[in-house]
Every structure is written in structure tokens, then in C-alpha cells.
N, C-alpha and C. Protein backbone atom coordinates (compact mmCIF):
# COMPACT_ATOMS: atom_id res chain seq x y z
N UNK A 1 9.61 -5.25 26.60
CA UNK A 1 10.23 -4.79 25.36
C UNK A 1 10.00 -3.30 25.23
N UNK A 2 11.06 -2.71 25.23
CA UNK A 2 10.63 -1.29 25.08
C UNK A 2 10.63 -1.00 23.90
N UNK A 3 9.30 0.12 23.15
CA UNK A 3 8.47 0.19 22.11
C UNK A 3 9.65 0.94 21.23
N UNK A 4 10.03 1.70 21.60
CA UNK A 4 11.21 2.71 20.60
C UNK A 4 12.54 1.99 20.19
N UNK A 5 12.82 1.15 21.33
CA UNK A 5 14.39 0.32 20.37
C UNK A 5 13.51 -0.86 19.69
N UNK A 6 12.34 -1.28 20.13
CA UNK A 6 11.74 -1.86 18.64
C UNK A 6 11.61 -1.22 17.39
N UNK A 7 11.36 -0.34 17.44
CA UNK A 7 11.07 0.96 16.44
C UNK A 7 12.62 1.00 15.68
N UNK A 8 13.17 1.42 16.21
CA UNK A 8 14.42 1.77 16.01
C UNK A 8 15.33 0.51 15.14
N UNK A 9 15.02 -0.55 15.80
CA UNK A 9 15.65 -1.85 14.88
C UNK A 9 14.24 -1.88 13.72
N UNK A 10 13.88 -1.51 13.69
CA UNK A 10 12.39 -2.29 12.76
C UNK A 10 13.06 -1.01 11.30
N UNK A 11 13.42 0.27 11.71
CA UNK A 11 13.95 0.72 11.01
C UNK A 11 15.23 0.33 10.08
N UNK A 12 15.53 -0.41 10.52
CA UNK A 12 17.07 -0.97 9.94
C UNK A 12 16.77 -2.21 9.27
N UNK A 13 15.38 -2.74 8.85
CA UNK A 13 14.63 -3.71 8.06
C UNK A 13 14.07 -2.92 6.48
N UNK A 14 14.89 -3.00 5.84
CA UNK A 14 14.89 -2.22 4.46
C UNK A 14 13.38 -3.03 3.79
N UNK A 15 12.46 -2.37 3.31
CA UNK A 15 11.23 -2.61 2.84
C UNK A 15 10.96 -1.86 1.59
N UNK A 16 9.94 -2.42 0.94
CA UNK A 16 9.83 -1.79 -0.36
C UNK A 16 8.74 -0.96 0.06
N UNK A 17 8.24 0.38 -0.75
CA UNK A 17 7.34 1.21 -0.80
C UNK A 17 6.05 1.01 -1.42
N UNK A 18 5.22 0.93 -1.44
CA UNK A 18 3.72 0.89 -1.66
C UNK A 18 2.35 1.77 -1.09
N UNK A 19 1.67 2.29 -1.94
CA UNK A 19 0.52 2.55 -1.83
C UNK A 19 -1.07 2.11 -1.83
N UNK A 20 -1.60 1.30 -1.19
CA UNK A 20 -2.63 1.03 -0.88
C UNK A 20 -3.58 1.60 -0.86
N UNK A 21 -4.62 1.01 -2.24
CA UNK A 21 -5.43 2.31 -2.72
C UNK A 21 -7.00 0.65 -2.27
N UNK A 22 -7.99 1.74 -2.19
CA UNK A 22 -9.51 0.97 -2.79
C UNK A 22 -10.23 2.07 -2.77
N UNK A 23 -11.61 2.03 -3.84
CA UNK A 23 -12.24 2.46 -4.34
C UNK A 23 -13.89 1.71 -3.64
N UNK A 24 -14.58 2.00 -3.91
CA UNK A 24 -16.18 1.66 -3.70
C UNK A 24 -17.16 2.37 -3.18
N UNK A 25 -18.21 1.89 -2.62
CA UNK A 25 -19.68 2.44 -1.83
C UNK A 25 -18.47 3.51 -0.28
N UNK A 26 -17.73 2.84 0.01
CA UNK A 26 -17.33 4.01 1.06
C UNK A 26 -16.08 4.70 0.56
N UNK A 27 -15.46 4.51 -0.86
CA UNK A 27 -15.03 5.81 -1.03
C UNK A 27 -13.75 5.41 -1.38
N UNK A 28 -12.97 6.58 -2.14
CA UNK A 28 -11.92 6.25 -2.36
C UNK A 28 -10.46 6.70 -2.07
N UNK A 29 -10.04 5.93 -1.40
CA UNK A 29 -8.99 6.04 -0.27
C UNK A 29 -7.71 5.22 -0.68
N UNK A 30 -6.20 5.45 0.27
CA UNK A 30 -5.24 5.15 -0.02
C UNK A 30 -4.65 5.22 1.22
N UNK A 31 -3.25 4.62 1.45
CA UNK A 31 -2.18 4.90 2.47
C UNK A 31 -0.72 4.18 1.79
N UNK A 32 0.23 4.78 2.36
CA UNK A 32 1.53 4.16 2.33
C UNK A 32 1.88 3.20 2.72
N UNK A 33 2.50 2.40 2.68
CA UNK A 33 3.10 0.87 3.41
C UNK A 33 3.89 0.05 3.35
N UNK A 34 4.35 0.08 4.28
CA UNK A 34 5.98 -1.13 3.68
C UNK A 34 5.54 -2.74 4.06
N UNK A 35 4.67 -2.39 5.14
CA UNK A 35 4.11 -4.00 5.60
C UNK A 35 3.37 -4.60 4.69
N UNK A 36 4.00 -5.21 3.55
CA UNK A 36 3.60 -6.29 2.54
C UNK A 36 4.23 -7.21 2.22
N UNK A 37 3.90 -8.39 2.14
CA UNK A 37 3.98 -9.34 1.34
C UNK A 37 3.61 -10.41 0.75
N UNK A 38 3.99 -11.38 0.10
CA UNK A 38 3.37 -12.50 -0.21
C UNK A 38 2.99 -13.90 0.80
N UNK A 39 1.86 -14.53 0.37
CA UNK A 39 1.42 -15.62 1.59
C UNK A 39 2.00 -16.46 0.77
N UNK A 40 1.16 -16.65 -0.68
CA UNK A 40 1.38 -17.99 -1.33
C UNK A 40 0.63 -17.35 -2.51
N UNK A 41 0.96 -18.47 -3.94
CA UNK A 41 0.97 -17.92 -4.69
C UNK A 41 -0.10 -18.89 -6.04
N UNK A 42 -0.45 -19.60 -4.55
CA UNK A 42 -1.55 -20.66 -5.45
C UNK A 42 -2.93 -20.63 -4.05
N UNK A 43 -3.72 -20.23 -4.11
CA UNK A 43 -4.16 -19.16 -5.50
C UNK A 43 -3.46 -17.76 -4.79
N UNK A 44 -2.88 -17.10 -5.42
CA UNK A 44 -1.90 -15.72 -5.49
C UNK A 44 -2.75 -14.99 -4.18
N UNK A 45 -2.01 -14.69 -3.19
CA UNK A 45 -2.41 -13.58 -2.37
C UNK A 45 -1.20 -13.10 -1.51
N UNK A 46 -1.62 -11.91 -0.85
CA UNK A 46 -0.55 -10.85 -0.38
C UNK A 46 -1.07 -10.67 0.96
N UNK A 47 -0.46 -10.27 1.75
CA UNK A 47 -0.81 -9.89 3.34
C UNK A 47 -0.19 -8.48 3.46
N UNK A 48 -1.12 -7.40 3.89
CA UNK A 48 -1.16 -5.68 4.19
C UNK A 48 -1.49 -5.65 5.26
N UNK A 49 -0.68 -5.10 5.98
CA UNK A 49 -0.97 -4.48 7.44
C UNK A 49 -1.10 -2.97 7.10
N UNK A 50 -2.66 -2.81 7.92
CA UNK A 50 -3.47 -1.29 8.09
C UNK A 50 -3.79 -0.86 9.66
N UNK A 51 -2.65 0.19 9.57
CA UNK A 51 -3.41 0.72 11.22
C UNK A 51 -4.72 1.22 11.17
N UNK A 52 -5.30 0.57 12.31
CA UNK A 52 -6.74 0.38 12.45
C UNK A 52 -7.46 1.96 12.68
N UNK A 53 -6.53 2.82 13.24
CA UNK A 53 -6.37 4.06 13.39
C UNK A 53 -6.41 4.94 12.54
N UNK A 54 -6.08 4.76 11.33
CA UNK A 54 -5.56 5.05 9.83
C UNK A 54 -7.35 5.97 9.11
N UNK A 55 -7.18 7.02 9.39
CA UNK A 55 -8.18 7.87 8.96
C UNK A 55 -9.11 7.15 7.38
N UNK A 56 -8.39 6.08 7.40
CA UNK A 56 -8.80 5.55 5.41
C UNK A 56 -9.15 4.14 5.84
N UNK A 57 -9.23 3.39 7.04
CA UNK A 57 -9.12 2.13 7.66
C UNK A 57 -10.57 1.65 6.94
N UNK A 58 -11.87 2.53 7.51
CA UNK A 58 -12.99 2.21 7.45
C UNK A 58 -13.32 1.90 6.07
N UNK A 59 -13.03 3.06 5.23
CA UNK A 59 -13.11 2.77 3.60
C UNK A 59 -12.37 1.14 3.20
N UNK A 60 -11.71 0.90 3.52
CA UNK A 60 -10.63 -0.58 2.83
C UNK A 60 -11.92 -1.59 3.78
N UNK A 61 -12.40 -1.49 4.63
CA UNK A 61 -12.78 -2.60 5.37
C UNK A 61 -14.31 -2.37 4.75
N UNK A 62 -14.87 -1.49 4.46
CA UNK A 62 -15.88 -1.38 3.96
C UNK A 62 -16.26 -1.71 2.26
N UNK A 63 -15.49 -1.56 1.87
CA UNK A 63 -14.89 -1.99 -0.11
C UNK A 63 -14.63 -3.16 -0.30
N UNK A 64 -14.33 -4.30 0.90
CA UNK A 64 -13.45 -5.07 0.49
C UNK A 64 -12.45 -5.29 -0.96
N UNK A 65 -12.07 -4.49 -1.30
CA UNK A 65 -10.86 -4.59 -2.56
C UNK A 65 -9.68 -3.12 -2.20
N UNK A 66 -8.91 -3.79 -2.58
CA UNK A 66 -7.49 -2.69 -2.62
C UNK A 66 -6.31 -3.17 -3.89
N UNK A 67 -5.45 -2.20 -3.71
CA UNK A 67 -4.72 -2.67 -4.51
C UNK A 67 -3.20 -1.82 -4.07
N UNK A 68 -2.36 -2.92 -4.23
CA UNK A 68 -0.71 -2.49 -3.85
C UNK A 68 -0.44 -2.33 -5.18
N UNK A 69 0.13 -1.14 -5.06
CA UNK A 69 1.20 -0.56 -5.85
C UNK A 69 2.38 -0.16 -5.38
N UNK A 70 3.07 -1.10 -5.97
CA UNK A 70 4.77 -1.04 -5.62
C UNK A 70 5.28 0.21 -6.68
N UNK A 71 6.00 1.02 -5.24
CA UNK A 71 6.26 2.27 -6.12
C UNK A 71 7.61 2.28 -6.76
N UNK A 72 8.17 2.67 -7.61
CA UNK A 72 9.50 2.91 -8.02
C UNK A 72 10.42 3.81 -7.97
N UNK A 73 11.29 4.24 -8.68
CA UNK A 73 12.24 5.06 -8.28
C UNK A 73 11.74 6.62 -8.67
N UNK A 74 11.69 7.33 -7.81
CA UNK A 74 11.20 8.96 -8.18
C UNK A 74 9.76 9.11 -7.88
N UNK A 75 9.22 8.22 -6.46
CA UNK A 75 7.85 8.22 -6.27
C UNK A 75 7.83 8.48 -4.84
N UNK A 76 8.70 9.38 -4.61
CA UNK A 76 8.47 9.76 -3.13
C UNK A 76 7.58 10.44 -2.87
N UNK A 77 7.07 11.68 -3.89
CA UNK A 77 6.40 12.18 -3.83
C UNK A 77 4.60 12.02 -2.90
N UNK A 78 4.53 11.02 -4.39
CA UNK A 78 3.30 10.18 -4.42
C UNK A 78 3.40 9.39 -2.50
N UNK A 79 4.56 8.24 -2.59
CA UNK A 79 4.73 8.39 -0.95
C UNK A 79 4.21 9.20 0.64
N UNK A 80 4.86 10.24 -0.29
CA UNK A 80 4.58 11.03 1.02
C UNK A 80 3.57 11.37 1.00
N UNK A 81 2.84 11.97 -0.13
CA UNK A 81 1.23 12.73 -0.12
C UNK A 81 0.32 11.03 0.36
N UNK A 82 0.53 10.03 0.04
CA UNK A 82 -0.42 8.75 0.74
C UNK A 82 0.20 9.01 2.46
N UNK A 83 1.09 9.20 2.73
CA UNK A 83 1.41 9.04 3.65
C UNK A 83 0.75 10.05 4.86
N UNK A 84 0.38 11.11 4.47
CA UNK A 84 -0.49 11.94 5.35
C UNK A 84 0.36 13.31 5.21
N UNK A 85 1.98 13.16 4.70
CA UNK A 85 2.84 14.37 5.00
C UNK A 85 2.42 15.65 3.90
N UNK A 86 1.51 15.34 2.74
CA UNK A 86 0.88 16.83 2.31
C UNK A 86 -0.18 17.66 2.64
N UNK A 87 -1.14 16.89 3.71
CA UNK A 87 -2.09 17.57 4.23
C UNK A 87 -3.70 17.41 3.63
N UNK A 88 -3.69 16.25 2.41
CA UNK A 88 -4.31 15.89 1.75
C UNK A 88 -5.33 14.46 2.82
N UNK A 89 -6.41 14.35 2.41
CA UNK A 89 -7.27 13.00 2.95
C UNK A 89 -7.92 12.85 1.93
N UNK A 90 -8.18 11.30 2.25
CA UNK A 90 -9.20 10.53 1.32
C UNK A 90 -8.96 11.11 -0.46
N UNK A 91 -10.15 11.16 -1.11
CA UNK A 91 -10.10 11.18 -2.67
C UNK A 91 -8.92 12.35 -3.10
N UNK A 92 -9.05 13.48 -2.33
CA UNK A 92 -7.81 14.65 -2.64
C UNK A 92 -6.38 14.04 -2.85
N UNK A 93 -5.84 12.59 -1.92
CA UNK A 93 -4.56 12.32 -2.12
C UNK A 93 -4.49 11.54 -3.91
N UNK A 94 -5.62 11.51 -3.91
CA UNK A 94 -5.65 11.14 -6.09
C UNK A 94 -5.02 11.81 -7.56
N UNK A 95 -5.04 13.50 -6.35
CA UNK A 95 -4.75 14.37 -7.45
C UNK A 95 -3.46 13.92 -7.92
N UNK A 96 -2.38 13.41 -7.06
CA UNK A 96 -1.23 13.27 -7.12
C UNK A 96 -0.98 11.95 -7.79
N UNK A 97 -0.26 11.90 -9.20
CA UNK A 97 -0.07 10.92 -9.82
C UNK A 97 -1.39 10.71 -11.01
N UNK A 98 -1.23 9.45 -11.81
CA UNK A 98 -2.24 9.53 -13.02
C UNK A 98 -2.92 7.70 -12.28
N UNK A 99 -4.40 7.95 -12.61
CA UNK A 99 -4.78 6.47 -12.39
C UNK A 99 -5.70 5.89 -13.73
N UNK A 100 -5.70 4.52 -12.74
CA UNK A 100 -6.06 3.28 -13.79
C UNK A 100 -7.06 2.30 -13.04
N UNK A 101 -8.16 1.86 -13.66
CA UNK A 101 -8.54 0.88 -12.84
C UNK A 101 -7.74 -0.81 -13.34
N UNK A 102 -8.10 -1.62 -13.16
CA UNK A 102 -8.11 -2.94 -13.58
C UNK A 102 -9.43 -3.84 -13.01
N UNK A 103 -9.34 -4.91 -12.48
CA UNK A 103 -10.61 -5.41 -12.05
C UNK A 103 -11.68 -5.42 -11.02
N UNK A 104 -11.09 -4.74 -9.71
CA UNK A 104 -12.17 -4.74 -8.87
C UNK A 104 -12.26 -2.93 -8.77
N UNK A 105 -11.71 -2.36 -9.52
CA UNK A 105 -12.31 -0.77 -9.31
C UNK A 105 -11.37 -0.06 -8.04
N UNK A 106 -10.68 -0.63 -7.70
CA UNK A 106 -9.25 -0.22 -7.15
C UNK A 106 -8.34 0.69 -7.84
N UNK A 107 -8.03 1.98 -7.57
CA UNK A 107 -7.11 2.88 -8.68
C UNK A 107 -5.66 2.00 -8.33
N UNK A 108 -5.37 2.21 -9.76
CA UNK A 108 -3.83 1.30 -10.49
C UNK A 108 -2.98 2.88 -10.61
N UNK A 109 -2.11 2.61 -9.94
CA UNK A 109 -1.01 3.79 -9.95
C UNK A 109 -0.37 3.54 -11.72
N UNK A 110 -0.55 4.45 -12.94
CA UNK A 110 0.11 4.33 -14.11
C UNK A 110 1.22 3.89 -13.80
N UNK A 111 1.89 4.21 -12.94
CA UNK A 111 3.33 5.08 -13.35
C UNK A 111 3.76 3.94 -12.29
N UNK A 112 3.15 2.83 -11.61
CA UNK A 112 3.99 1.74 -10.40
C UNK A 112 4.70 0.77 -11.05
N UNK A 113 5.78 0.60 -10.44
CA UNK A 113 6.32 -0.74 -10.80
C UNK A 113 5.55 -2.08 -11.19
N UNK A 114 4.94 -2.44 -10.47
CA UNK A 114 3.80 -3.52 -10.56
C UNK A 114 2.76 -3.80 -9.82
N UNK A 115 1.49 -3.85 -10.03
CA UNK A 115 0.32 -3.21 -9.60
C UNK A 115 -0.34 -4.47 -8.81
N UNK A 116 -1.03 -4.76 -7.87
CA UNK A 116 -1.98 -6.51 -7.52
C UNK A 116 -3.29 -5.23 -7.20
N UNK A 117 -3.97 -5.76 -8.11
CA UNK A 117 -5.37 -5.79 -8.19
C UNK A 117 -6.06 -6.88 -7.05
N UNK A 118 -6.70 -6.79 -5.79
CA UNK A 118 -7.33 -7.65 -4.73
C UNK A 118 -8.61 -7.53 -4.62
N UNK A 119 -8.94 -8.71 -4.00
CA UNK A 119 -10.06 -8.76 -3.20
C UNK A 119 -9.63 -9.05 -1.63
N UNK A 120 -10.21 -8.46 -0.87
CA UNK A 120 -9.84 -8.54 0.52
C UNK A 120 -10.62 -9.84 0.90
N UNK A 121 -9.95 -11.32 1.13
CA UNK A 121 -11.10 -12.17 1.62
C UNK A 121 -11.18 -12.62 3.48
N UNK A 122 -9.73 -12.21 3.89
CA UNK A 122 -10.06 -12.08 5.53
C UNK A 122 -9.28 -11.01 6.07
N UNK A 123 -9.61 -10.87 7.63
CA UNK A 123 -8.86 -9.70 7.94
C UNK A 123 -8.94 -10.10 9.26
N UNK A 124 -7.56 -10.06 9.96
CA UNK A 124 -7.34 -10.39 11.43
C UNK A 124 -6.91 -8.84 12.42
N UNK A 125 -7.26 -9.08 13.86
CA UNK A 125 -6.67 -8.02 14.08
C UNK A 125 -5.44 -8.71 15.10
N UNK A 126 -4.13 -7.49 14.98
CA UNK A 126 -2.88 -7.88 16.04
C UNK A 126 -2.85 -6.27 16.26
N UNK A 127 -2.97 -6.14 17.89
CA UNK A 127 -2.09 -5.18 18.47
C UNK A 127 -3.24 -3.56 17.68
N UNK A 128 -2.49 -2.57 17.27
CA UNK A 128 -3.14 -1.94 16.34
C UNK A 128 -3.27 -1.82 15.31
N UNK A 129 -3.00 -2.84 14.52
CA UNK A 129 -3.22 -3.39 13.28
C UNK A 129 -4.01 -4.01 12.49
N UNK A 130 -4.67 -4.07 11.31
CA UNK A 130 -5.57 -5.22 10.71
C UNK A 130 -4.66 -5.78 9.90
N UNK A 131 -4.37 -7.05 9.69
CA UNK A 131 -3.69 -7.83 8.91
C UNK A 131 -5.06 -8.22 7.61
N UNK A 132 -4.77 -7.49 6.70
CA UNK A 132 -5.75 -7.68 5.30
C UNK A 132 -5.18 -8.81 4.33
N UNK A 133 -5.50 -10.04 3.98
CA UNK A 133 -5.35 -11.07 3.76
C UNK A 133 -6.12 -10.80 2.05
N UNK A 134 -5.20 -10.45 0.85
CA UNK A 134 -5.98 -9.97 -0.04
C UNK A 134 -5.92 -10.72 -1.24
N UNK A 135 -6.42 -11.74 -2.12
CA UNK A 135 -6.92 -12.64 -3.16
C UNK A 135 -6.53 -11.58 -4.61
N UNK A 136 -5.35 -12.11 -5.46
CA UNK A 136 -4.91 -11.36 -6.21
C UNK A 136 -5.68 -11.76 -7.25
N UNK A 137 -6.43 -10.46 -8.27
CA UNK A 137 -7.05 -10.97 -9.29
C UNK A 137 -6.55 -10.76 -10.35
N UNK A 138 -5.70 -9.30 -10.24
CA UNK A 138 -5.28 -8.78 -11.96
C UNK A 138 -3.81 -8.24 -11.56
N UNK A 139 -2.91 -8.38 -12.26
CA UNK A 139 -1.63 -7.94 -12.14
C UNK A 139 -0.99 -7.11 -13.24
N UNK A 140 -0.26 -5.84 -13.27
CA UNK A 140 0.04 -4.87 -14.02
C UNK A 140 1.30 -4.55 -14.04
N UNK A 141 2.33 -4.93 -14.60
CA UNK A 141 3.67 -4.56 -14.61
C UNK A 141 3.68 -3.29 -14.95
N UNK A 142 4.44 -2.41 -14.35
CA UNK A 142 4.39 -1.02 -15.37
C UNK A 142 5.99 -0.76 -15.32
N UNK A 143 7.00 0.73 -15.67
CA UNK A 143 8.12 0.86 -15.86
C UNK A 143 8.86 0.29 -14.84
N UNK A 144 10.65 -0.40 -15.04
CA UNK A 144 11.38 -1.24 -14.90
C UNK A 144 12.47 -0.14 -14.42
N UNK A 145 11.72 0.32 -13.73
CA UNK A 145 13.15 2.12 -13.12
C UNK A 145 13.91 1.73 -11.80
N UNK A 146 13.59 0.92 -11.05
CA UNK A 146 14.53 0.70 -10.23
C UNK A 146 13.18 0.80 -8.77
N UNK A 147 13.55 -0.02 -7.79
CA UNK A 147 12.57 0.15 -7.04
C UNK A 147 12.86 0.64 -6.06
N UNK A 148 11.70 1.27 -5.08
CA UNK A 148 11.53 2.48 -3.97
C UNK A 148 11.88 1.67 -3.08
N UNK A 149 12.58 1.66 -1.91
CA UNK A 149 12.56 1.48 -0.43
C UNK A 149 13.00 2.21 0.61
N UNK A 150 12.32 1.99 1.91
CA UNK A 150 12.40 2.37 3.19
C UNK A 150 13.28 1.80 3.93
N UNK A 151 14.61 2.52 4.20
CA UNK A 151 15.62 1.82 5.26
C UNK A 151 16.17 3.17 6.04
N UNK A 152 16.62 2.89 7.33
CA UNK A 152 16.68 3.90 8.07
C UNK A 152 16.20 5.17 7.82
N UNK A 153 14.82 5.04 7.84
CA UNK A 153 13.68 6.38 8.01
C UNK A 153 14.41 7.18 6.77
N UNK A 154 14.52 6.86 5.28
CA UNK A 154 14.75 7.51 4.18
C UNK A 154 14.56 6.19 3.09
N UNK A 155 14.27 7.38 2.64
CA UNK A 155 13.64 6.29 0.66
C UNK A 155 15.18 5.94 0.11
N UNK A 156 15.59 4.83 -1.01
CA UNK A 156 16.26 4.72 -1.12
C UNK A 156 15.79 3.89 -2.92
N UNK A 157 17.08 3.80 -3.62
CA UNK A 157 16.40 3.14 -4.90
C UNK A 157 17.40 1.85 -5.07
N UNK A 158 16.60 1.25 -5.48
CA UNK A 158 17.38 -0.27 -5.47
C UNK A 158 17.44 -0.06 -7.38
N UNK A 159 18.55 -0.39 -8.00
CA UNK A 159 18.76 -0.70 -9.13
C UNK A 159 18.74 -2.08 -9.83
């Protein structure tokens, strides 16, 4: 299988936008991510894929808690600075945007569409990836603006 026309179709798989934040003893960190979703919903949990590579990897595996924030429309910004493209690491990518905690001390993006407050309870590895297997505790609806996604390598807003 060659790696780039995987790439290339994986691009043409429209995904929603999210930021992946945790807080704790190793610190407080974030990244971008489209690789989310739901397992099941009794008892409520979500599955996040984290490159293991990911300068913020150690912090999430060390905290066990995170939290997805599904971003909305006019949050590219925020996007891109998690994403590594402002030049920002670790606690500095915070400045950007207003936060919130909820229950495990995970920053809550104000301003996200809808927030999952986690506990990380397993974590597998595939390939260069950790598949974070995360136990939803607190949930935060916030504004109803239309939501962020990733389809052919550009943000896009779903109404």
C-alpha cells in the first residue's frame, strides 16, 4: 500500500475538528484531531488517536484525563495554534482562546461546540499511534454556530 495515496484518500474523509487538551502532575498540554469518536455510550466513552511522536504524547499518558473539544465555526485559529502551525508548545498554546475546567481538571475550551470531560481508562498502541480509550465524565454544550471540519486538507463549516 503506498503511504501517500493512503494519505491522499484519507483526505477526502471529511472529519470534525477538535482539540485535545489535559492538565495534571505532567502538565498542561493539547493537540488537534480529527481521529475521534464514539465507542458506546453506556457507560459513555470516545476513542482519540495520539501520535506517539506528538511532543504533548507524554503529558496525556502521564495525566490520564483529557478532554475533546469539538471546535466550531471560526476556530481555525485555535486549530492551528494546537496544531503546532504558531510556533507555540505545551502551556503557551493556552494563551489562545478562554478556558474552563469541569471535572477531571482538563481545560474546557469556553467558546467549543461541546466539550467531553475524560478519564483515560486504556490505551492501545497501532502503527504510530496510541488509541486513548477515554470514560466520559462531564459534558458541556457550548454555542450552536455551525461545526468545524477537515476535508480535503481545508477547514470547512457545516451549518
Amino acid at each position: 500500500m503506498d503511504r501517500q495515496n493512503f494519505r491522499n484518500a484519507m483526505s477526502r474523509l471529511a472529519a470534525a475538528v477538535n482539540v485535545i487538551t489535559t492538565d495534571g502532575a505532567a502538565g498542561r498540554s493539547g493537540f488537534t484531531a480529527s481521529a475521534v469518536c464514539s465507542v458506546t455510550d453506556d457507560p459513555p466513552t470516545l476513542l482519540v488517536c495520539m501520535n506517539r511522536g506528538n511532543s504533548n504524547a507524554d503529558a496525556f499518558l502521564a495525566n490520564r484525563v483529557l478532554c475533546v473539544n469539538v471546535l466550531g465555526a471560526g476556530a481555525e485559529e485555535i486549530s492551528n495554534t494546537f496544531a503546532g502551525q504558531r510556533g507555540l508548545e505545551g502551556a503557551d498554546r493556552f494563551t489562545v482562546g478562554e478556558w474552563l475546567h469541569l471535572e477531571t481538571g482538563a481545560p474546557v475550551l469556553q467558546s467549543a461546540a461541546a466539550a467531553f470531560d475524560c478519564d483515560i481508562v486504556e490505551v492501545a498502541e497501532q502503527g504510530t499511534h496510541a488509541v486513548l480509550f477515554a470514560r466520559v465524565r462531564a459534558v458541556r454544550l457550548g454555542p450552536d454556530s455551525g461545526g468545524l471540519v477537515y476535508f480535503q486538507r481545508r477547514y470547512h463549516v457545516v451549518a
